[in-house]
C-alpha atoms as a PDB file:
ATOM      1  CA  UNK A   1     -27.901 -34.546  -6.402  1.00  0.00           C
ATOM      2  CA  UNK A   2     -30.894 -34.444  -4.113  1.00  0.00           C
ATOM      3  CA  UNK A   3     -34.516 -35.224  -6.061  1.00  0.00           C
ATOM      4  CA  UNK A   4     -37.253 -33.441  -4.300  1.00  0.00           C
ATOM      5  CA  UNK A   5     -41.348 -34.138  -4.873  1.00  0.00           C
ATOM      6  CA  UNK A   6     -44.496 -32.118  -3.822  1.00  0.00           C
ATOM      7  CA  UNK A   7     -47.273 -33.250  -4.187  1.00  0.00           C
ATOM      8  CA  UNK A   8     -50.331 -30.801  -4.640  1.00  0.00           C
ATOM      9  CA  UNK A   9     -54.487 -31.709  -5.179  1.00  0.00           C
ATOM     10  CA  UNK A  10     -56.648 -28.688  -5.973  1.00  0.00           C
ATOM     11  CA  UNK A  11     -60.458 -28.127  -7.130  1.00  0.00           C
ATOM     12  CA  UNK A  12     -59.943 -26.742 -10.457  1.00  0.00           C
ATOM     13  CA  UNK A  13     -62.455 -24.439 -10.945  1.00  0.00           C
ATOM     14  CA  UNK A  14     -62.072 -23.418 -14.250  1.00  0.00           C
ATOM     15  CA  UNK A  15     -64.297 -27.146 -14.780  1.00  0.00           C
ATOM     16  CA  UNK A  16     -67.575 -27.601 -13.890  1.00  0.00           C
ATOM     17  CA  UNK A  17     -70.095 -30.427 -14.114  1.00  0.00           C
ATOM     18  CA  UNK A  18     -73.896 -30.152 -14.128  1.00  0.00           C
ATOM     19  CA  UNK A  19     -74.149 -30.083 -10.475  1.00  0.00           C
ATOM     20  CA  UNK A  20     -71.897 -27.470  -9.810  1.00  0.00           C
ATOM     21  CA  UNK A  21     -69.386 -29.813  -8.488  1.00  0.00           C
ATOM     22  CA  UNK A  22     -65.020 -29.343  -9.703  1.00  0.00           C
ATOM     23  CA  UNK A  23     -63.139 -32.308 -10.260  1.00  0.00           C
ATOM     24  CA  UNK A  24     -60.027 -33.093  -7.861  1.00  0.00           C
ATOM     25  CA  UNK A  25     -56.871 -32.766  -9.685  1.00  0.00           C
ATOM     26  CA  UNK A  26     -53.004 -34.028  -8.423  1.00  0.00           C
ATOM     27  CA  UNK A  27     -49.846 -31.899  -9.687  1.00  0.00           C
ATOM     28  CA  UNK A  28     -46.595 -34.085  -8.976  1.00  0.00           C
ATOM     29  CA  UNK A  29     -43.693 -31.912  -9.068  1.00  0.00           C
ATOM     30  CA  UNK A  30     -40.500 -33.881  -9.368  1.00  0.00           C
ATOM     31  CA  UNK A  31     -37.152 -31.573  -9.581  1.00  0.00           C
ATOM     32  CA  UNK A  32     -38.772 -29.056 -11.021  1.00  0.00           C
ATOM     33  CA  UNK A  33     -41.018 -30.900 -13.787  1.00  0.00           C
ATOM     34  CA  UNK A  34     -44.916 -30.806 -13.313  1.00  0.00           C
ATOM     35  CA  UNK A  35     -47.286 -33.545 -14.464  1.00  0.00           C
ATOM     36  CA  UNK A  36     -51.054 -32.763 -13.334  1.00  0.00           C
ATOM     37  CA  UNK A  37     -53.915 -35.731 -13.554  1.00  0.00           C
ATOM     38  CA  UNK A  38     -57.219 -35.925 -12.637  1.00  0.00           C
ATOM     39  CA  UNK A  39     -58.739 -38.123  -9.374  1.00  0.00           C
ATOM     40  CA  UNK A  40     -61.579 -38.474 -11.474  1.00  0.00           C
ATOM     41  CA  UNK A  41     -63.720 -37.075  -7.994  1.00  0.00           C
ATOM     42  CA  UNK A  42     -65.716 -34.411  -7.886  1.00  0.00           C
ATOM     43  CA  UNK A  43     -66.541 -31.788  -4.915  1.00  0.00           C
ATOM     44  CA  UNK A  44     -68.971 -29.074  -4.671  1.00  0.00           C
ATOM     45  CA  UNK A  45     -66.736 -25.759  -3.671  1.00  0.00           C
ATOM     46  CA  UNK A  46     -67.832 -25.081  -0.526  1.00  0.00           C
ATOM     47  CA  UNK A  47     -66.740 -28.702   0.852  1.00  0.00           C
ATOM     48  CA  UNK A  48     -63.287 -28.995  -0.355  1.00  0.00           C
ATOM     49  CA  UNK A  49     -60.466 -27.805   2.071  1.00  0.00           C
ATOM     50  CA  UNK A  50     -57.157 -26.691   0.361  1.00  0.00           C
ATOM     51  CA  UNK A  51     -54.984 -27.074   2.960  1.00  0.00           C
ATOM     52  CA  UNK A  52     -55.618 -30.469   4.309  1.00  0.00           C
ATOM     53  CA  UNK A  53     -56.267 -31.745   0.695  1.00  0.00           C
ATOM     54  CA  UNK A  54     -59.658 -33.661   1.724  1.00  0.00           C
ATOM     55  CA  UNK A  55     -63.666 -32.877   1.846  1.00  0.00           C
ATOM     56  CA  UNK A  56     -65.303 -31.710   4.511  1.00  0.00           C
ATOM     57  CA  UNK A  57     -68.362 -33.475   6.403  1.00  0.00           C
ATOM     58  CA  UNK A  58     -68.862 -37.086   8.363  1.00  0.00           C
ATOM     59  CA  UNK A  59     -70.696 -39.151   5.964  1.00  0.00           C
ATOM     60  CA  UNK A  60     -69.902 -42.329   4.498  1.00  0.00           C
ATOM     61  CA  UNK A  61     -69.172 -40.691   0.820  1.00  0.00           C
ATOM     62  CA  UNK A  62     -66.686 -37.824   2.154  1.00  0.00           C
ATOM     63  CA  UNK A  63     -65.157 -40.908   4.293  1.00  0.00           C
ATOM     64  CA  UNK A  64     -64.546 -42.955   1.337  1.00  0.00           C
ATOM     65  CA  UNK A  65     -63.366 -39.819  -0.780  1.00  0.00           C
ATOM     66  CA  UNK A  66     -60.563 -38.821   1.856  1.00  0.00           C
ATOM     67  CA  UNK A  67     -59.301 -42.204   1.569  1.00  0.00           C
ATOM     68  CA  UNK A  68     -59.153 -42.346  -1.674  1.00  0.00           C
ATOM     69  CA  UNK A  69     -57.050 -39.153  -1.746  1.00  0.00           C
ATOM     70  CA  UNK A  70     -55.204 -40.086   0.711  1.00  0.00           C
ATOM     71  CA  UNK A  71     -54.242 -43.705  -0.613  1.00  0.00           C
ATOM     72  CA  UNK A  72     -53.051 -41.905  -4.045  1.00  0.00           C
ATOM     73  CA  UNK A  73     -51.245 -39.437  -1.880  1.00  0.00           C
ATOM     74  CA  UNK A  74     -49.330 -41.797  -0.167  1.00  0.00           C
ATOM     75  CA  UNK A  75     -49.448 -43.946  -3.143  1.00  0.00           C
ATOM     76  CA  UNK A  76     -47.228 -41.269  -5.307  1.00  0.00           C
ATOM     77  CA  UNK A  77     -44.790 -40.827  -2.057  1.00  0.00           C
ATOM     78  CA  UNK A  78     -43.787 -44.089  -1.671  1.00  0.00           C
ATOM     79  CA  UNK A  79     -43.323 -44.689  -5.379  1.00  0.00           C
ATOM     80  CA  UNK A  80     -40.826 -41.593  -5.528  1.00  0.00           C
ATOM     81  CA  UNK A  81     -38.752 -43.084  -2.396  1.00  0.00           C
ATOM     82  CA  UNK A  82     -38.448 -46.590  -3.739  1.00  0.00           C
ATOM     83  CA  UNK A  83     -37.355 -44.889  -6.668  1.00  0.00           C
ATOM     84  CA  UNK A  84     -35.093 -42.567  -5.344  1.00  0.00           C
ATOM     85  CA  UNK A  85     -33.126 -45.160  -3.670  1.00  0.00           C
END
């Protein structure tokens, strides 16, 4: 049988802090089973872009953000193949 994974990160904004900001949340979807979890960052709306999963702008914070996301992206991928195998 063949295991598949997404992996999804979304502004939920059902949750807001005091500076209008939504934290960063990851769904991992492993055949078929969904576990969510915080990043524990948090974007202002207008900044966060869906479909590349990262924050917008070229400043030193929104630099070290998109790494971060990016290291638990690729963090949760390689963790499924080593697994998988």
């Amino acid at each position: 049988m063949k295991e598949s994974i997404t992996i999804h990160m979304y502004a939920r904004t059902s949750q807001t802090n005091h500076l209008g900001q939504h934290p960063i949340y990851v769904r991992v979807t492993i055949n078929g089973q969904r576990k969510e979890f915080t990043s524990k960052i948090f974007v202002h709306p207008k900044n966060w872009i869906q479909k590349g999963y990262r924050v917008k702008g070229n400043n030193e914070e929104t630099n070290i953000i998109n790494s971060y996301l990016i290291s638990v992206y690729v963090f949760i991928s390689t963790s499924f193949s080593y697994k998988a195998f």
